[in-house]
PDB file of N, CA and C in Angstrom:
ATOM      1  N   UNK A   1    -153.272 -29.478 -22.078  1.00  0.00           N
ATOM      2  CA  UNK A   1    -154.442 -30.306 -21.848  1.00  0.00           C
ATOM      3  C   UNK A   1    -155.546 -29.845 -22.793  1.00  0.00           C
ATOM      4  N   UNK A   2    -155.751 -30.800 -22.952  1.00  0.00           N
ATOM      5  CA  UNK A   2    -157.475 -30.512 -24.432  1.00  0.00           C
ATOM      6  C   UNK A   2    -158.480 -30.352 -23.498  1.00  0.00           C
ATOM      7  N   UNK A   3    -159.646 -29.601 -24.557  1.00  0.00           N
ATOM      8  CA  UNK A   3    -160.748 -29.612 -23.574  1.00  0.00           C
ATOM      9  C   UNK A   3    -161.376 -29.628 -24.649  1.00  0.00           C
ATOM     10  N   UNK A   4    -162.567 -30.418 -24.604  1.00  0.00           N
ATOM     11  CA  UNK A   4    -163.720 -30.999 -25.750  1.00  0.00           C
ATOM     12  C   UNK A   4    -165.339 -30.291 -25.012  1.00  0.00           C
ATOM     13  N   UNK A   5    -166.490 -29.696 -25.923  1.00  0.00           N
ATOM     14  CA  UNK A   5    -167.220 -29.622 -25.111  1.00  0.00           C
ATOM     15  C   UNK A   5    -168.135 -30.931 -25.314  1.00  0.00           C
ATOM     16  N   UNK A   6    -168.887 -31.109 -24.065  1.00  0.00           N
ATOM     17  CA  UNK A   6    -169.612 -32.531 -24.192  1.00  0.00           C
ATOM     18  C   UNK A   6    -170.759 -32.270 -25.740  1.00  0.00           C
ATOM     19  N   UNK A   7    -171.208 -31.538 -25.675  1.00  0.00           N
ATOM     20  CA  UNK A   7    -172.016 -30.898 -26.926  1.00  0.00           C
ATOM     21  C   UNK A   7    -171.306 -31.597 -28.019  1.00  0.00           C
ATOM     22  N   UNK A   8    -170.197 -31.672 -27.934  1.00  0.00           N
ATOM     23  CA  UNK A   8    -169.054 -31.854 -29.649  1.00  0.00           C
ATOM     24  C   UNK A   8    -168.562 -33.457 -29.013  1.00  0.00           C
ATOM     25  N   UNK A   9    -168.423 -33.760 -28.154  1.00  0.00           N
ATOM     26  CA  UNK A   9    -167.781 -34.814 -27.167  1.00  0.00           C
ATOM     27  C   UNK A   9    -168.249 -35.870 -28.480  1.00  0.00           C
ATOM     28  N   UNK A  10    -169.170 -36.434 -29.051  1.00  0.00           N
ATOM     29  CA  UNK A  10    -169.625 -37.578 -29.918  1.00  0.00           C
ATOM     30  C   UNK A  10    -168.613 -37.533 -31.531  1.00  0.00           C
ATOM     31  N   UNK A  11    -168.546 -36.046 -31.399  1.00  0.00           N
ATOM     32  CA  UNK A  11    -168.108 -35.713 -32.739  1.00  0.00           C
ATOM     33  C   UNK A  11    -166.378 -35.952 -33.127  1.00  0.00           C
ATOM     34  N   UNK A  12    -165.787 -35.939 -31.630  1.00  0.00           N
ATOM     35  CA  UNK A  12    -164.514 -35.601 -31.218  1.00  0.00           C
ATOM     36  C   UNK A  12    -164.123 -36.739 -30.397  1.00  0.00           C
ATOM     37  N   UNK A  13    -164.852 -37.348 -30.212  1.00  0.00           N
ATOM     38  CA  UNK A  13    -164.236 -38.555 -29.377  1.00  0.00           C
ATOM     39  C   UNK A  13    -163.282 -39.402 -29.637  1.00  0.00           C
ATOM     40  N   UNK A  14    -163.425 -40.200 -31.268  1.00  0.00           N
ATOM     41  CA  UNK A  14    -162.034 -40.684 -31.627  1.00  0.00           C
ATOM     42  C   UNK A  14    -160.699 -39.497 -31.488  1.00  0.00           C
ATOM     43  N   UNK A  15    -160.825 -38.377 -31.881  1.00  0.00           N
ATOM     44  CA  UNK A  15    -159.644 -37.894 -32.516  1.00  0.00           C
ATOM     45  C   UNK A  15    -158.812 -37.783 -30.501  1.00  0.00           C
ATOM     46  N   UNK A  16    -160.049 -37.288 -29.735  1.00  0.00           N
ATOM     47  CA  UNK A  16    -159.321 -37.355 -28.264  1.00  0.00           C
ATOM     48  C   UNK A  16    -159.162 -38.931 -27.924  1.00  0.00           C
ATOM     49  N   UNK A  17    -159.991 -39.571 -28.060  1.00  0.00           N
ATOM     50  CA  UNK A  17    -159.235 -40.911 -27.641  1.00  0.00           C
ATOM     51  C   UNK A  17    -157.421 -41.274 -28.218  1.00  0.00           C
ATOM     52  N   UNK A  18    -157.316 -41.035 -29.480  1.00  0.00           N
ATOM     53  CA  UNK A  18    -156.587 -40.811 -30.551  1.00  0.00           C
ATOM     54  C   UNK A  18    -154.973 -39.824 -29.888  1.00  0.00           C
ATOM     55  N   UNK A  19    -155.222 -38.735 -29.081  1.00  0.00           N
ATOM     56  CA  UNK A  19    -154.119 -38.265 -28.583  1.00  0.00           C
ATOM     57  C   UNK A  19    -154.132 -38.444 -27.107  1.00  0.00           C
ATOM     58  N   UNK A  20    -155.114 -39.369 -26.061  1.00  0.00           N
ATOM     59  CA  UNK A  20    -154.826 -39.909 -25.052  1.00  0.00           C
ATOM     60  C   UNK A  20    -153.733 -40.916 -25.269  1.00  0.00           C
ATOM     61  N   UNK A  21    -154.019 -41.694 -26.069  1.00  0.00           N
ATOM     62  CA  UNK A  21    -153.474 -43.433 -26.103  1.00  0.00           C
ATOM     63  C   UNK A  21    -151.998 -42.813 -27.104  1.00  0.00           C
ATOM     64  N   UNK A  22    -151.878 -41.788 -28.102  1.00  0.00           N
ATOM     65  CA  UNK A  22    -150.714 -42.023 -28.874  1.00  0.00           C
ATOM     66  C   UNK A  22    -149.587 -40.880 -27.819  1.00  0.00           C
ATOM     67  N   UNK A  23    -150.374 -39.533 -27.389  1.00  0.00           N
ATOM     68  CA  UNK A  23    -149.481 -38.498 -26.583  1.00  0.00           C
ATOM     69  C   UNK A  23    -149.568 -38.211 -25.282  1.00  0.00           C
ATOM     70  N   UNK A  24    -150.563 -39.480 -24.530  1.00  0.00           N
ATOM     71  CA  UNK A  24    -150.617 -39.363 -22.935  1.00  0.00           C
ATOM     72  C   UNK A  24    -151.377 -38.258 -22.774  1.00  0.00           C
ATOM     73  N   UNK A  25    -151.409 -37.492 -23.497  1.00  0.00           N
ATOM     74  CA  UNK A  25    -152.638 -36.505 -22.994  1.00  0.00           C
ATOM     75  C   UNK A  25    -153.849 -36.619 -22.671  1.00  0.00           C
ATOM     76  N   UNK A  26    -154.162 -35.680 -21.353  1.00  0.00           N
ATOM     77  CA  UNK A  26    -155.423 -35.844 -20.709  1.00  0.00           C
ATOM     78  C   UNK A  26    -156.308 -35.004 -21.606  1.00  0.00           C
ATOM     79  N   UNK A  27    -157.631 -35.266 -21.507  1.00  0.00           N
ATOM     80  CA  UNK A  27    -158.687 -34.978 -22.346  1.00  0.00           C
ATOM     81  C   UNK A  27    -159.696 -34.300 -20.903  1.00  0.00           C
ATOM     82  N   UNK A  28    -159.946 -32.951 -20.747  1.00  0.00           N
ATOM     83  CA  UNK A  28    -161.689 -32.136 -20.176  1.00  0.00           C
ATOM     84  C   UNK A  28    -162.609 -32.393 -20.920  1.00  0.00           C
ATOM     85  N   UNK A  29    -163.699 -33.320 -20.561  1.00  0.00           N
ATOM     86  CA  UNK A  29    -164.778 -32.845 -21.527  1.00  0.00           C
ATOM     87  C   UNK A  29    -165.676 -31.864 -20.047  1.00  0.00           C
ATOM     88  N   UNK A  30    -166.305 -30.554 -21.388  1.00  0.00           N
ATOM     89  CA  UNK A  30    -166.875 -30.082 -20.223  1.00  0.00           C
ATOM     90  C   UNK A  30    -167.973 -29.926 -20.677  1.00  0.00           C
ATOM     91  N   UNK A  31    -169.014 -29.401 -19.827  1.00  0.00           N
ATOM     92  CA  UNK A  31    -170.060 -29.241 -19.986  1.00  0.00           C
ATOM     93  C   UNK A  31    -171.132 -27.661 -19.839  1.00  0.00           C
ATOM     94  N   UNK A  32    -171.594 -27.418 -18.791  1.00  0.00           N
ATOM     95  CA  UNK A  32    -172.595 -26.253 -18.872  1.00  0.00           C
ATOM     96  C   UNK A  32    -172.293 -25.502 -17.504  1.00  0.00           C
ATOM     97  N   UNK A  33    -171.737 -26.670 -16.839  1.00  0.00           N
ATOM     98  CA  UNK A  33    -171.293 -25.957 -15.772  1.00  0.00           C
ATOM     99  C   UNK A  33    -169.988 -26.215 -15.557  1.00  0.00           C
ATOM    100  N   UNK A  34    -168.919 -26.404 -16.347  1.00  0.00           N
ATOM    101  CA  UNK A  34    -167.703 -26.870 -16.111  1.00  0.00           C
ATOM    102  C   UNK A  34    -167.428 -28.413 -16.564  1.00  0.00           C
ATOM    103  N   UNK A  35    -166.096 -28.839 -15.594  1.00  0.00           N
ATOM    104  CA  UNK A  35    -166.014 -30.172 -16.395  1.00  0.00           C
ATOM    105  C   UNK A  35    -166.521 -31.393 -15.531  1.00  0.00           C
ATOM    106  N   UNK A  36    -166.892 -31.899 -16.647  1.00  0.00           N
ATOM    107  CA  UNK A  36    -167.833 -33.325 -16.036  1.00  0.00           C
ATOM    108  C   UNK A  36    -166.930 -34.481 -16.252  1.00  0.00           C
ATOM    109  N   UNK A  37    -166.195 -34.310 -16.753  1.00  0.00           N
ATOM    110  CA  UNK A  37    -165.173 -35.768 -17.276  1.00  0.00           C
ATOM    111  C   UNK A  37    -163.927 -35.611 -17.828  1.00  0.00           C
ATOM    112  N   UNK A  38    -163.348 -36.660 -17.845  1.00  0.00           N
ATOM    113  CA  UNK A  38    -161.706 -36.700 -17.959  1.00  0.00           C
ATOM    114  C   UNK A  38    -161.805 -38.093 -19.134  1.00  0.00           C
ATOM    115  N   UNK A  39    -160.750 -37.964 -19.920  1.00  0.00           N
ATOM    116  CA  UNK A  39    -160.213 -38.907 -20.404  1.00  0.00           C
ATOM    117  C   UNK A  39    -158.571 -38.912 -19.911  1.00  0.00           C
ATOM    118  N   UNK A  40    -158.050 -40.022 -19.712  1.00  0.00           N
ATOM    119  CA  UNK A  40    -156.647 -40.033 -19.061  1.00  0.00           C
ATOM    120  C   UNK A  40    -156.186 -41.373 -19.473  1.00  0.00           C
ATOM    121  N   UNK A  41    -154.585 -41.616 -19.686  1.00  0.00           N
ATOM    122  CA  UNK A  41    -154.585 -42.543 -20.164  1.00  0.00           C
ATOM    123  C   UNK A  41    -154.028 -44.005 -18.793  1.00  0.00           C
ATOM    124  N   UNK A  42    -154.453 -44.929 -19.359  1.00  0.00           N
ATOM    125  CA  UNK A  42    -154.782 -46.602 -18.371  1.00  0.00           C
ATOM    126  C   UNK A  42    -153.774 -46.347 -17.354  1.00  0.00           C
ATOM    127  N   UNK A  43    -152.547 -46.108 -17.527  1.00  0.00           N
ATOM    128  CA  UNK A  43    -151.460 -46.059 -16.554  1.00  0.00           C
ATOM    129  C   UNK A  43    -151.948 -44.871 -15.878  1.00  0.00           C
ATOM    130  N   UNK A  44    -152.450 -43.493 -15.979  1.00  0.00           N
ATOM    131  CA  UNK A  44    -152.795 -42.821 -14.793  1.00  0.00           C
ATOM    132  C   UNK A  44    -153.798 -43.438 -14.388  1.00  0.00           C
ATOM    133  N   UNK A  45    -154.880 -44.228 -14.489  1.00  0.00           N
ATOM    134  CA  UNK A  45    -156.153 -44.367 -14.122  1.00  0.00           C
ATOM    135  C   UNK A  45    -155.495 -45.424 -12.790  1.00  0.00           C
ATOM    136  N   UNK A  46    -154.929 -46.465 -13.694  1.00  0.00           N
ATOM    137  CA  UNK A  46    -154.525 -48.006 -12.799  1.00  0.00           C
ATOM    138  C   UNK A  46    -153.819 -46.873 -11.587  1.00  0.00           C
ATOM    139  N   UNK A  47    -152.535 -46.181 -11.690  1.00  0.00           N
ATOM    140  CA  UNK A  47    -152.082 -45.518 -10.722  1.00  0.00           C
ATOM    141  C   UNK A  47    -152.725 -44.802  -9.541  1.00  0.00           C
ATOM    142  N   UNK A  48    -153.692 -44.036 -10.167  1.00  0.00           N
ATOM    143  CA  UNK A  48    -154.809 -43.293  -9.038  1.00  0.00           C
ATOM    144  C   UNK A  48    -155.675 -44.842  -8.292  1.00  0.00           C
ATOM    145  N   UNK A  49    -155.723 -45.493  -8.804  1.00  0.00           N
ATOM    146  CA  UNK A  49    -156.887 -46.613  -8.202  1.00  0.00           C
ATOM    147  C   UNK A  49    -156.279 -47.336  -7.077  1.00  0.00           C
ATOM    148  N   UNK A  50    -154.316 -47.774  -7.121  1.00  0.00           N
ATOM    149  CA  UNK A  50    -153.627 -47.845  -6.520  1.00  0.00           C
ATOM    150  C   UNK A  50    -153.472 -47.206  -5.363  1.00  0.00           C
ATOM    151  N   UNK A  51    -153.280 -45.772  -5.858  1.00  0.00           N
ATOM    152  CA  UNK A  51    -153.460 -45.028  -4.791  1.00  0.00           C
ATOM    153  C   UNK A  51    -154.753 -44.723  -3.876  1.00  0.00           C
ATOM    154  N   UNK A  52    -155.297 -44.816  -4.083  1.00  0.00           N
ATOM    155  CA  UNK A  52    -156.753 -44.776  -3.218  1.00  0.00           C
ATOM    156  C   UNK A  52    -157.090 -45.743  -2.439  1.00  0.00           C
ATOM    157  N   UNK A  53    -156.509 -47.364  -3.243  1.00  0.00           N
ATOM    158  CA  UNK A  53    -156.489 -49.009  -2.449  1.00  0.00           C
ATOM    159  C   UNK A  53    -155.543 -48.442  -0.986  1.00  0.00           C
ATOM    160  N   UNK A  54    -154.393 -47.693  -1.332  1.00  0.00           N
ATOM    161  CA  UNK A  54    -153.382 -47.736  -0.445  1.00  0.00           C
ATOM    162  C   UNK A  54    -153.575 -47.107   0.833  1.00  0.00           C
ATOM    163  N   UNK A  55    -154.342 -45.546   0.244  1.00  0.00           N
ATOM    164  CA  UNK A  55    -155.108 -44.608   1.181  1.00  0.00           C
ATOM    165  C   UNK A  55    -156.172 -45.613   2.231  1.00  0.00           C
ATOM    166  N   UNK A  56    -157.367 -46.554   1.033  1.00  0.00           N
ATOM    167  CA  UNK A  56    -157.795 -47.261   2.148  1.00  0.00           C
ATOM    168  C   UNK A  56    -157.273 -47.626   3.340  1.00  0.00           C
ATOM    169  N   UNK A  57    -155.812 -48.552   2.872  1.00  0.00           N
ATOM    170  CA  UNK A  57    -155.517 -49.804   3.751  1.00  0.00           C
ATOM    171  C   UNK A  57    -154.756 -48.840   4.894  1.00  0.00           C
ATOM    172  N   UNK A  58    -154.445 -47.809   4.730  1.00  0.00           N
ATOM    173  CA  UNK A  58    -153.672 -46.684   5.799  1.00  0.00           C
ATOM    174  C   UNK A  58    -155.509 -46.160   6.789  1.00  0.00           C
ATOM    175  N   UNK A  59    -156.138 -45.926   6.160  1.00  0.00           N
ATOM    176  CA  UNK A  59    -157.334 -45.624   6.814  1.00  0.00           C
ATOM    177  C   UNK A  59    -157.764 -46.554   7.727  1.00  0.00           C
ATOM    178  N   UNK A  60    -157.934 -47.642   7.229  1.00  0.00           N
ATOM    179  CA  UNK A  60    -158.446 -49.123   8.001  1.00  0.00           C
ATOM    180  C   UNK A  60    -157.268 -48.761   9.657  1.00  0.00           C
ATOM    181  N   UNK A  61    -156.543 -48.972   8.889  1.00  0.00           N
ATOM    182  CA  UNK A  61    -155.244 -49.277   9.612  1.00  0.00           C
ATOM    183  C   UNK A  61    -155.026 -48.286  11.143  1.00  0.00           C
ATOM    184  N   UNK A  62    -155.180 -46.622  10.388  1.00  0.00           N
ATOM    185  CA  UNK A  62    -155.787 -46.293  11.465  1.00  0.00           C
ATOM    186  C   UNK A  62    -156.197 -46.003  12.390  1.00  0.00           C
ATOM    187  N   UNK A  63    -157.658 -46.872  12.039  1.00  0.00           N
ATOM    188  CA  UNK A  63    -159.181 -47.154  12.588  1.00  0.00           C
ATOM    189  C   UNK A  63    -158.963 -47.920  13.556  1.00  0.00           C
ATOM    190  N   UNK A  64    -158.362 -48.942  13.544  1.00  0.00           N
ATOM    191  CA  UNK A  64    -157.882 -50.434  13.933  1.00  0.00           C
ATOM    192  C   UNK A  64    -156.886 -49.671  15.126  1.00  0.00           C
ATOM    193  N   UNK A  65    -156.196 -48.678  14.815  1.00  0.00           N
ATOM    194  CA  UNK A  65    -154.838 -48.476  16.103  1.00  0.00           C
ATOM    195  C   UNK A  65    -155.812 -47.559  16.722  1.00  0.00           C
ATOM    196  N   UNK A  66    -156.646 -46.576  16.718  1.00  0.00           N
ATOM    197  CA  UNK A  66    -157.556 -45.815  17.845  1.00  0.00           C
ATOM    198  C   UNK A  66    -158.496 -46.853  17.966  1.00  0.00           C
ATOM    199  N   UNK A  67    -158.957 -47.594  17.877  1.00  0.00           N
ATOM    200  CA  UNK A  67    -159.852 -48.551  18.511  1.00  0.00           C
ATOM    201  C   UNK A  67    -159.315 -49.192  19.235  1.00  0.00           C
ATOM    202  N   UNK A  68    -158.285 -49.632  19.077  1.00  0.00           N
ATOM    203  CA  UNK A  68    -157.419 -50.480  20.216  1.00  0.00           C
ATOM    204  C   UNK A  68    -156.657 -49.103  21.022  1.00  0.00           C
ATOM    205  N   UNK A  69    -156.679 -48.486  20.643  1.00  0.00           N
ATOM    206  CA  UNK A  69    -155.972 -47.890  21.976  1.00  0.00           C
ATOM    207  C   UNK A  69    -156.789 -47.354  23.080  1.00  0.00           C
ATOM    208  N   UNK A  70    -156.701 -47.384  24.410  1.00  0.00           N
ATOM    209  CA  UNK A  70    -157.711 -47.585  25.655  1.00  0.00           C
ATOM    210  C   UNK A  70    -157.646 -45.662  26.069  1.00  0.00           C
ATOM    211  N   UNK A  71    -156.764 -44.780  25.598  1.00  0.00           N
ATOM    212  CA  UNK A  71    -157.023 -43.545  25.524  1.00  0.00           C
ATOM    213  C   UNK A  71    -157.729 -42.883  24.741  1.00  0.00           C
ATOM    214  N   UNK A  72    -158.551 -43.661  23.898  1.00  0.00           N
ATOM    215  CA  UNK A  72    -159.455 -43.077  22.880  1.00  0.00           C
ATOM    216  C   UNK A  72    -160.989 -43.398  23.208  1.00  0.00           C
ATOM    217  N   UNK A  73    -161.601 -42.482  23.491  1.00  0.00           N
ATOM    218  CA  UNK A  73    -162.882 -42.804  23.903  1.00  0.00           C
ATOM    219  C   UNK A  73    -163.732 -42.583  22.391  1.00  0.00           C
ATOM    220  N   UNK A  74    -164.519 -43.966  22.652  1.00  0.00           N
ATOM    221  CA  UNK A  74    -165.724 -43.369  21.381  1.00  0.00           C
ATOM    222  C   UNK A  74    -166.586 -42.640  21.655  1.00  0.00           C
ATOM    223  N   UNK A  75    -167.564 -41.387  20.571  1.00  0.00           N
ATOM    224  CA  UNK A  75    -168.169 -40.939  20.689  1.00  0.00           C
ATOM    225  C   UNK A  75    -169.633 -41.734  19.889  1.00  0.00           C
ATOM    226  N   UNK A  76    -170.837 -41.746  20.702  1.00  0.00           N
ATOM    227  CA  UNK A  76    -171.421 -42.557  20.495  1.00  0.00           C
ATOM    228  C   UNK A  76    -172.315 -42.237  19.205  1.00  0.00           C
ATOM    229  N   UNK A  77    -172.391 -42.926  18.182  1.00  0.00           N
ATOM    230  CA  UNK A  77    -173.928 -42.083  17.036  1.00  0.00           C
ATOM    231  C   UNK A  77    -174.647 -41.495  17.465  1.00  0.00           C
ATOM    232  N   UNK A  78    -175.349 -40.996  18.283  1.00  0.00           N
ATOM    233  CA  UNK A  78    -176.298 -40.175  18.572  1.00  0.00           C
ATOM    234  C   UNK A  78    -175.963 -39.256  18.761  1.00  0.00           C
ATOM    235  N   UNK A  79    -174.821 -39.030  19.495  1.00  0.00           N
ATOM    236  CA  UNK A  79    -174.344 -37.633  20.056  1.00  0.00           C
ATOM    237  C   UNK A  79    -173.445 -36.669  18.855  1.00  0.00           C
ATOM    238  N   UNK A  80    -172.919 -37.998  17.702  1.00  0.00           N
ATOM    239  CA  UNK A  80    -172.011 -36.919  16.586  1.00  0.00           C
ATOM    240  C   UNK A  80    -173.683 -36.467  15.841  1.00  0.00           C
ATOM    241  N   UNK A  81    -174.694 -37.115  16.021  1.00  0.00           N
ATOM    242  CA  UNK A  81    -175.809 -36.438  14.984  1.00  0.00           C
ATOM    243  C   UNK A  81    -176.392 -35.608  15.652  1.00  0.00           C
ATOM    244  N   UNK A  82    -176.362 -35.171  16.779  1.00  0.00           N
ATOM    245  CA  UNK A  82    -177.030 -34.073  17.334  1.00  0.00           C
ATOM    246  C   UNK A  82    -176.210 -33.319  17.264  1.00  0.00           C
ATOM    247  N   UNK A  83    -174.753 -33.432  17.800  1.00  0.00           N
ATOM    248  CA  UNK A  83    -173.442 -32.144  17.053  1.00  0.00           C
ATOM    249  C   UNK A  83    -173.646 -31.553  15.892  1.00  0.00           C
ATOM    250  N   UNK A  84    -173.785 -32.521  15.342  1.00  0.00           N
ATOM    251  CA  UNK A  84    -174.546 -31.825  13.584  1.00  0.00           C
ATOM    252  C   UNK A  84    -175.631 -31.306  13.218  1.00  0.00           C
ATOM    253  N   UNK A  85    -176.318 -31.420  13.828  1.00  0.00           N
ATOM    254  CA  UNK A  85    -178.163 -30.811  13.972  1.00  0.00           C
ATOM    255  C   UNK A  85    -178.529 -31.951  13.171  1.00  0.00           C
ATOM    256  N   UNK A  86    -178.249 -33.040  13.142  1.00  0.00           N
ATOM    257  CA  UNK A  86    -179.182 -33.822  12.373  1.00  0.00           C
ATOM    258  C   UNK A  86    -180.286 -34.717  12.892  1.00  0.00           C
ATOM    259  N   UNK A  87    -180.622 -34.233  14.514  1.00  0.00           N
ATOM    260  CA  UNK A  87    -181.580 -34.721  14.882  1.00  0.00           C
ATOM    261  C   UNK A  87    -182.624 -33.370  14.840  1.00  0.00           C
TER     262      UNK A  87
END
């Protein structure tokens, strides 16, 4: 894996765009405190985005089966923000 610093990131950008798209390689750009960004190529990106749609629709999903089920009591907003000290 390459790692570019963002400092050079303007200078270096074709040549990393350049071995994303021809060798699939992922690109770090980092910065001052570590890394701030990724270059990756379309098929991992589309793939992760997939995956996260999917994670949603399992989340929803669920949400939807403890809400309907009559052994699940809700806990009301007020009471998870005072659990938290956020009142």
């Amino acid at each position: 894996m390459t790692q570019i610093s963002a400092n050079n990131a303007k200078e270096e950008i074709n040549g990393a765009i350049a071995k994303v798209v021809s060798d699939g390689e992922d690109i770090l750009i980092y910065g001052e405190n570590g890394a701030i960004a990724a270059l990756i190529p379309i098929e991992e990106y589309e793939l992760l985005r997939r995956m996260e749609e999917e994670e949603e629709k399992l989340d929803v999903a669920e949400a939807e089966r403890r809400l309907a089920d009559p052994a699940q009591t809700p806990v009301p907003y007020e009471t998870v923000r005072k659990g938290l000290g956020l009142d």
